[in-house]
Protein backbone atom coordinates (compact mmCIF):
# COMPACT_ATOMS: atom_id res chain seq x y z
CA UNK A 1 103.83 99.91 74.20
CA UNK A 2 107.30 98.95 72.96
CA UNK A 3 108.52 96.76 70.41
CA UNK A 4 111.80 94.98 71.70
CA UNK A 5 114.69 93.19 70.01
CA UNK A 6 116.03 89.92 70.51
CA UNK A 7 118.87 91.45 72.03
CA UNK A 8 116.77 93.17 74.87
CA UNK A 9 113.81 90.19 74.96
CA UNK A 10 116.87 87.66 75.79
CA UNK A 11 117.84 90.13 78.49
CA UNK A 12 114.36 90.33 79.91
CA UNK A 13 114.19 86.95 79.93
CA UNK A 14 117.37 86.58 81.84
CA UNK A 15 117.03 88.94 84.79
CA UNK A 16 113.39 89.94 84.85
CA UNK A 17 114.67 93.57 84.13
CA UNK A 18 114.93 95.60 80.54
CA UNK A 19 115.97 98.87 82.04
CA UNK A 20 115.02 102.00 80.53
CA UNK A 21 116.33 102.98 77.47
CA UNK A 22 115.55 105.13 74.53
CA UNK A 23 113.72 103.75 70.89
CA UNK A 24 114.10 105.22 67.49
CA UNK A 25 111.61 107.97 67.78
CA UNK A 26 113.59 109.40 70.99
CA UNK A 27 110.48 107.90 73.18
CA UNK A 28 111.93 107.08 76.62
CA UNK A 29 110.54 103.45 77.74
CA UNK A 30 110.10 102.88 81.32
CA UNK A 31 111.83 99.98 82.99
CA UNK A 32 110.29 96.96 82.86
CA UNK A 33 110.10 94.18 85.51
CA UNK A 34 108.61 90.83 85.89
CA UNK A 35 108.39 90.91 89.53
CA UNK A 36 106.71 94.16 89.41
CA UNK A 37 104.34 94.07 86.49
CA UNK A 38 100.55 94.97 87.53
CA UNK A 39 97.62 93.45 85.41
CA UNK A 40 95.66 95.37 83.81
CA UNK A 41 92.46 93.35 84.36
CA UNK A 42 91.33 95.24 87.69
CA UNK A 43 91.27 92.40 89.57
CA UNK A 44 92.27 94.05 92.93
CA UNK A 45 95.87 93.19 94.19
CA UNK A 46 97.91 90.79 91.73
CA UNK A 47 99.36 87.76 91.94
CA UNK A 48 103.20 88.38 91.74
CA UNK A 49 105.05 85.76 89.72
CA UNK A 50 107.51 84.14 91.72
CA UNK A 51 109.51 86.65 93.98
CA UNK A 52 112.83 86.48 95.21
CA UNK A 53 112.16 88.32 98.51
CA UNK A 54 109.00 87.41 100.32
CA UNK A 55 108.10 89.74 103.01
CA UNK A 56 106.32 89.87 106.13
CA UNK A 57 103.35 91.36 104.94
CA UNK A 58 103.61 88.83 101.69
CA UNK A 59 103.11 85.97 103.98
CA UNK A 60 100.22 87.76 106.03
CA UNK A 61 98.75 88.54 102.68
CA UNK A 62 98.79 84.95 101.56
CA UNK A 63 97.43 83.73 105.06
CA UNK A 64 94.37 86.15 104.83
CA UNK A 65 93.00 85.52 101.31
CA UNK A 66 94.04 81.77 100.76
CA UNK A 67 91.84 78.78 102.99
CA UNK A 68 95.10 76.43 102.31
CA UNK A 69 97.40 78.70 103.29
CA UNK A 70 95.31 79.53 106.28
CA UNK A 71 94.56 76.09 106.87
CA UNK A 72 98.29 75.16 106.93
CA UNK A 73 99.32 77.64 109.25
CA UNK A 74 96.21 76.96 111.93
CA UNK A 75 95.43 73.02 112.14
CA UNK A 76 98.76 72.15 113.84
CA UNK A 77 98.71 74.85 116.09
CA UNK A 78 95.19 74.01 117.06
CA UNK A 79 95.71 70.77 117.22
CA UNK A 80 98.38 71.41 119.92
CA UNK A 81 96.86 73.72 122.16
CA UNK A 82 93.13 73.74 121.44
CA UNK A 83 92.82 69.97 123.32
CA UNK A 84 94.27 72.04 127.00
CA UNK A 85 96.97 70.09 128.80
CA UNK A 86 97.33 66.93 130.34
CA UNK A 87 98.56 67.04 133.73
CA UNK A 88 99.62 64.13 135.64
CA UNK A 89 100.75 64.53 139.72
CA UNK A 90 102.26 61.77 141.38
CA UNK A 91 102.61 61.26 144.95
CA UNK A 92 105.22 60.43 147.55
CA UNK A 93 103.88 56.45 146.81
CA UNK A 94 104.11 56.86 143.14
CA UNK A 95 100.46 57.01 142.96
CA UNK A 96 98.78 59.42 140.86
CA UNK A 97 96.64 61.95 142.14
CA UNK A 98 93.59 62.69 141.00
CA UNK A 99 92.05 66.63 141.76
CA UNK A 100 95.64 67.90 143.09
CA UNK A 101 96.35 71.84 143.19
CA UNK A 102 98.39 71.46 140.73
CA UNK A 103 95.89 71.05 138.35
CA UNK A 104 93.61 73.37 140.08
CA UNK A 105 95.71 76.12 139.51
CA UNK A 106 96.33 75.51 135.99
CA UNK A 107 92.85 75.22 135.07
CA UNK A 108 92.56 78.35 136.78
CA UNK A 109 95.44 80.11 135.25
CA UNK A 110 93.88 78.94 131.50
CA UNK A 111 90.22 79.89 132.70
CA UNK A 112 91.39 83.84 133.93
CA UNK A 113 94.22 84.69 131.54
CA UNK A 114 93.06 82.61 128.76
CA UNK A 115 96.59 80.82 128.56
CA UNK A 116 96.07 78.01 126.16
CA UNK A 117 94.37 80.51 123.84
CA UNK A 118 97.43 82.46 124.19
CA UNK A 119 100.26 80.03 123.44
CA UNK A 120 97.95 79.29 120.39
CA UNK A 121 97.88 82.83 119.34
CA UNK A 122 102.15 82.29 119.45
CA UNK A 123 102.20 79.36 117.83
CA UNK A 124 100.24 80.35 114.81
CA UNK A 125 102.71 83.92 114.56
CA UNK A 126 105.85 81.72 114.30
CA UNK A 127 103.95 79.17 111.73
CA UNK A 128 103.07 81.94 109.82
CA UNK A 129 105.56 84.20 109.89
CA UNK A 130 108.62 82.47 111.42
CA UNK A 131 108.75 83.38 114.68
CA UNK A 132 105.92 84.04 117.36
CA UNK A 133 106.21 84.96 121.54
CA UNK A 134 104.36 85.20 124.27
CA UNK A 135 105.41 88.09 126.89
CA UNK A 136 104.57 86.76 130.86
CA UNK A 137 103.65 89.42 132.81
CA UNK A 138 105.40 87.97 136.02
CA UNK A 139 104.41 89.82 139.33
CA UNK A 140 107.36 90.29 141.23
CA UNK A 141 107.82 94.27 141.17
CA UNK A 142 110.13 94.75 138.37
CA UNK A 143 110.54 96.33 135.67
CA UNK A 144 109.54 94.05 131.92
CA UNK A 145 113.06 94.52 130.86
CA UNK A 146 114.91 93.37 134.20
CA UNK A 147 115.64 89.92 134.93
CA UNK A 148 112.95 88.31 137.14
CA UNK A 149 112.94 87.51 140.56
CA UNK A 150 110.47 85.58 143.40
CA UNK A 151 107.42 86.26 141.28
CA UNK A 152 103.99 85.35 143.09
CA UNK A 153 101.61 85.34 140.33
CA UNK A 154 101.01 85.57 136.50
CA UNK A 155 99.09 88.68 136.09
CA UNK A 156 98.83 88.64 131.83
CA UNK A 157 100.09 86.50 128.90
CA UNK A 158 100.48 88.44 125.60
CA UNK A 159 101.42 86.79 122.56
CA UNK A 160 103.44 89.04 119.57
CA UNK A 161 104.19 88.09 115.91
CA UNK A 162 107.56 88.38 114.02
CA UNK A 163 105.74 91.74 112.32
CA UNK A 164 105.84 93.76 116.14
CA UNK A 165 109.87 92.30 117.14
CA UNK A 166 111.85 94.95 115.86
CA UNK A 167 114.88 93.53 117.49
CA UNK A 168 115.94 90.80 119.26
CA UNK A 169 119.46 91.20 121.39
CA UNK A 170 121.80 88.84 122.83
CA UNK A 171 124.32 88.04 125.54
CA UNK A 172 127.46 89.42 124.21
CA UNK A 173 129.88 88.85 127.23
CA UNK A 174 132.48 85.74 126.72
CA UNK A 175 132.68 84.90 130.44
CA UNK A 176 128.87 85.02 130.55
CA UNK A 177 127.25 81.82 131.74
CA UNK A 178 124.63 83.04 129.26
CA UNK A 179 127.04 83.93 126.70
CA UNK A 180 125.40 83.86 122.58
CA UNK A 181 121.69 83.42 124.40
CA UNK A 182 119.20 85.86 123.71
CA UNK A 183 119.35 88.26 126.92
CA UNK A 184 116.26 90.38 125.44
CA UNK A 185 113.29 91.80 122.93
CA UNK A 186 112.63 94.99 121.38
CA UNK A 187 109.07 94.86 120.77
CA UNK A 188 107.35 97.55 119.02
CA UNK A 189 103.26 97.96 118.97
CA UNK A 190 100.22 100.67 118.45
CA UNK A 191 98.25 102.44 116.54
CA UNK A 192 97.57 104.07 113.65
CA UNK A 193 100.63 106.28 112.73
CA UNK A 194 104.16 105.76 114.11
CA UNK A 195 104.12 108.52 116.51
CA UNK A 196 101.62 106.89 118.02
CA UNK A 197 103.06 103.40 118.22
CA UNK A 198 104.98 102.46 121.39
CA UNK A 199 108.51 100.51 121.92
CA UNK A 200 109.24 98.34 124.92
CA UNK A 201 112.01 95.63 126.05
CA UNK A 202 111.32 92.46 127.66
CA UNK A 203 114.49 90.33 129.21
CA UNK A 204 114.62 86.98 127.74
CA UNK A 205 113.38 85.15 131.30
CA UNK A 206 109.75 86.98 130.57
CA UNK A 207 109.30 85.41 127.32
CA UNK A 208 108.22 82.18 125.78
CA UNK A 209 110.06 81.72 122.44
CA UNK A 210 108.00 80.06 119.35
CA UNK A 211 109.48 79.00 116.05
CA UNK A 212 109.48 75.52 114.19
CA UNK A 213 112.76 75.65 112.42
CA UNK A 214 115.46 78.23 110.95
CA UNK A 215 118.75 78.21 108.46
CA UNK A 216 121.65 79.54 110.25
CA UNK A 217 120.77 79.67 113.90
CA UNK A 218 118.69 82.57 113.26
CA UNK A 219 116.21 83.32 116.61
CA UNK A 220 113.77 84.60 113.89
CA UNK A 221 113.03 81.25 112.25
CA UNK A 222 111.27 80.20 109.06
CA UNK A 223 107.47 80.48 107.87
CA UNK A 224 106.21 77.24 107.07
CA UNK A 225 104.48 79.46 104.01
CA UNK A 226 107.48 80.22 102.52
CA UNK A 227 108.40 76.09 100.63
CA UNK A 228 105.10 76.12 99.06
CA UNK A 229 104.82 79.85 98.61
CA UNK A 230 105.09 79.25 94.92
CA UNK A 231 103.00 76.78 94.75
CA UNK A 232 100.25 78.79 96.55
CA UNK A 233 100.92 81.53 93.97
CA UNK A 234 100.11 78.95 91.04
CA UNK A 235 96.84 77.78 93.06
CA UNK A 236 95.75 80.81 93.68
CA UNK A 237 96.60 82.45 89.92
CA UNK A 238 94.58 79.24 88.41
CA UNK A 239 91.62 80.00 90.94
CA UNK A 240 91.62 83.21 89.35
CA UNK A 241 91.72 81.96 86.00
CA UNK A 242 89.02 79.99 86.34
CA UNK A 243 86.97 82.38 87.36
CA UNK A 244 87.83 84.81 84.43
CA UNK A 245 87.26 82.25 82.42
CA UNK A 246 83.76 81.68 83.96
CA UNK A 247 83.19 85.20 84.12
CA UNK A 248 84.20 85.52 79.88
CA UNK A 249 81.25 82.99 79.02
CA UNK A 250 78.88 84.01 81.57
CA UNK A 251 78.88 88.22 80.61
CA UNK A 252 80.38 87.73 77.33
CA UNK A 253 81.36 90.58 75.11
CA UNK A 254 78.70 92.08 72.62
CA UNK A 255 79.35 93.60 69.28
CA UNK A 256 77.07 95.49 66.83
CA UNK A 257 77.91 96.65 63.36
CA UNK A 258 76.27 97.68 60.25
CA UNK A 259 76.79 97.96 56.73
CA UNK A 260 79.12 100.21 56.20
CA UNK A 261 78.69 100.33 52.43
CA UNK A 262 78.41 103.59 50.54
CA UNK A 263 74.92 102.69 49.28
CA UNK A 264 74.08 102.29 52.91
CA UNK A 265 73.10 104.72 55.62
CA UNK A 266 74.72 104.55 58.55
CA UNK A 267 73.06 105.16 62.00
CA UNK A 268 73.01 108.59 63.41
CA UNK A 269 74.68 109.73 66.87
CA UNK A 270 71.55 109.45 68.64
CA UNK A 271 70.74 105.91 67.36
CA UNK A 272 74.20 104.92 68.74
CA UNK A 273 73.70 106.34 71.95
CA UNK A 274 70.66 104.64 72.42
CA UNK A 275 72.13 101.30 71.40
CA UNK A 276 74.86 102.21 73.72
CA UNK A 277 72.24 102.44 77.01
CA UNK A 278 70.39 99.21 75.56
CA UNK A 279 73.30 96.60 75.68
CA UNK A 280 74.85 98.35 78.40
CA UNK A 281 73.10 96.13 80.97
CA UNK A 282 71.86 92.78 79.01
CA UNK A 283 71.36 90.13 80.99
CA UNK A 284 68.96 87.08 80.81
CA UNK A 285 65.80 88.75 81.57
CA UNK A 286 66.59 91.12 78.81
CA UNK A 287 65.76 91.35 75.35
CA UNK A 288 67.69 93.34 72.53
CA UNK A 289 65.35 94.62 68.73
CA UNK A 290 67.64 95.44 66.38
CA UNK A 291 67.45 97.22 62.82
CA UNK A 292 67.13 94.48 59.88
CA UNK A 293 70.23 96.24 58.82
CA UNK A 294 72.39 95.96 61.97
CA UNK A 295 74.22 92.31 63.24
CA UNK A 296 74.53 91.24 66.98
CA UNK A 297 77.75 89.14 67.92
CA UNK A 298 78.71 87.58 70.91
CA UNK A 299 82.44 87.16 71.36
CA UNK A 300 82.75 84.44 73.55
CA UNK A 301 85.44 83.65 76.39
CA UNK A 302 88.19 81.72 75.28
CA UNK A 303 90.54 82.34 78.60
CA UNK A 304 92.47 84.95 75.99
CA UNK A 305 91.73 88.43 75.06
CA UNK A 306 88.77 89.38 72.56
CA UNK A 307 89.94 89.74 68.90
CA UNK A 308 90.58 93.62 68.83
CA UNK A 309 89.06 93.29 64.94
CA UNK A 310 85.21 92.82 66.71
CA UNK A 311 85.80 95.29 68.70
């Protein structure tokens, strides 16, 4: 514990930093952060205040332990795709027709490679994170990271997050037609170490390119998590609170003492140990005989620490 000065509290207050520095007892204090600071109430991984980086695996975080988040990220995106597609085929006449191949071979293309599914899958990456794809596995005998040519058939649809891109490159050639486009994807996925893990390249033509909107022109776009990231943070701190607070009246904290006088005798180490095991597990079906002598408290939640004095 350390004891700072105005000088250093108005700095911490400033920047979110007191570095580390040295008190008058030669006691080194550690460097303090705001971002950084861990609570001490063993409540699994905390709630950062608000950060001025969020991460990848910040937003994947937030998506897997909060319903709105979740929610946010996964109505739209089902919304879109979960309904199939609407196909309409006119004919020479400009009648439409009903039943055409067209639409047979769609329904067949969703029904083996599970395409809708797919472009979901995409759609919910670059919601959550910014920027999803999908990778088509064109069959036309080359190579994933060659430009595509006469392909016959769709053999797979395979839909990556922002996390597994680990670069995207583009068309750097002025008299290009293609010139500032994307001309390809480094893609990066596997298993459980990084030796293990493989990296591939897709040319741009194989690809189907999800994102909602970016600053700057950036291909990796924006998370729609990250405007009300703060706000999620405050949500999800006062569900937490609440249920602390809950938890404080529900189990509250007990305290037994005893006259302490000199005319009085104290209890003996093996009377304490056994009114350690007895309160050690009180609930509602239990029941707690106490010397005339000794007092039972119950320090109550009040959403704040217990008064170290009953302690």
């Amino acid at each position: 514990m350390a004891v700072l000065n105005y000088g250093q509290m108005s700095g911490l207050n400033e920047s979110g930093v007191l570095p580390q520095y040295f008190n008058t007892d030669g006691e080194e204090i550690p460097q303090y952060s705001f971002i950084t600071g861990k609570s001490s109430f063993g409540a699994g991984k905390e709630w950062k205040l608000f950060p001025e980086y969020i991460g990848v695996d910040d937003l994947i975080y937030m998506y897997r332990r909060m319903d709105v988040a979740a929610n946010a990220v996964d109505i739209p995106a089902r919304d879109i795709w979960a309904g199939g597609v609407a196909v309409k085929v006119i004919g020479s006449g400009g009648e439409e027709l009903k039943d055409s191949d067209l639409e047979k071979q769609i329904w067949k293309l969703n029904q083996d490679l599970a395409a809708l599914a797919t472009f979901e899958e995409g759609h919910r990456y670059a919601r959550m994170l910014g920027l999803g794809v999908v990778v088509i596995g064109l069959n036309d005998g080359k190579k994933l990271r060659e430009k595509p040519d006469r392909a016959t058939a769709v053999d797979y649809l395979r839909a990556f997050s922002k996390k597994e891109i680990v670069k995207i490159e583009y068309d750097r050639v002025p008299t290009s037609e293609t010139y500032g486009d994307i001309s390809e994807y480094h893609i990066k996925i596997g298993g459980a170490s990084s030796s293990q893990a493989v990296d591939f390249v897709v040319h741009a033509d194989r690809v189907m390119h999800v994102m909602e909107k970016t600053i700057g022109s950036s291909a990796f776009g924006l998370s729609i998590l990250e405007p009300p990231y703060d706000l999620f943070q405050v949500l999800k701190n006062t569900d937490w609170s609440a249920g602390e607070a809950y938890y404080q009246n529900a189990s509250p904290l007990f305290v037994v003492s005893w006259d302490d006088s000199e005319d009085a005798e104290p209890p003996d180490q093996a009377e304490i140990d056994d009114l350690k095991d007895d309160i050690e597990d009180i609930h509602v079906k239990k029941r707690y005989i106490k010397p005339a002598s000794w007092s039972f408290e119950v320090v109550k939640g009040t959403g704040q620490l217990p008064d170290p004095g009953k302690v």
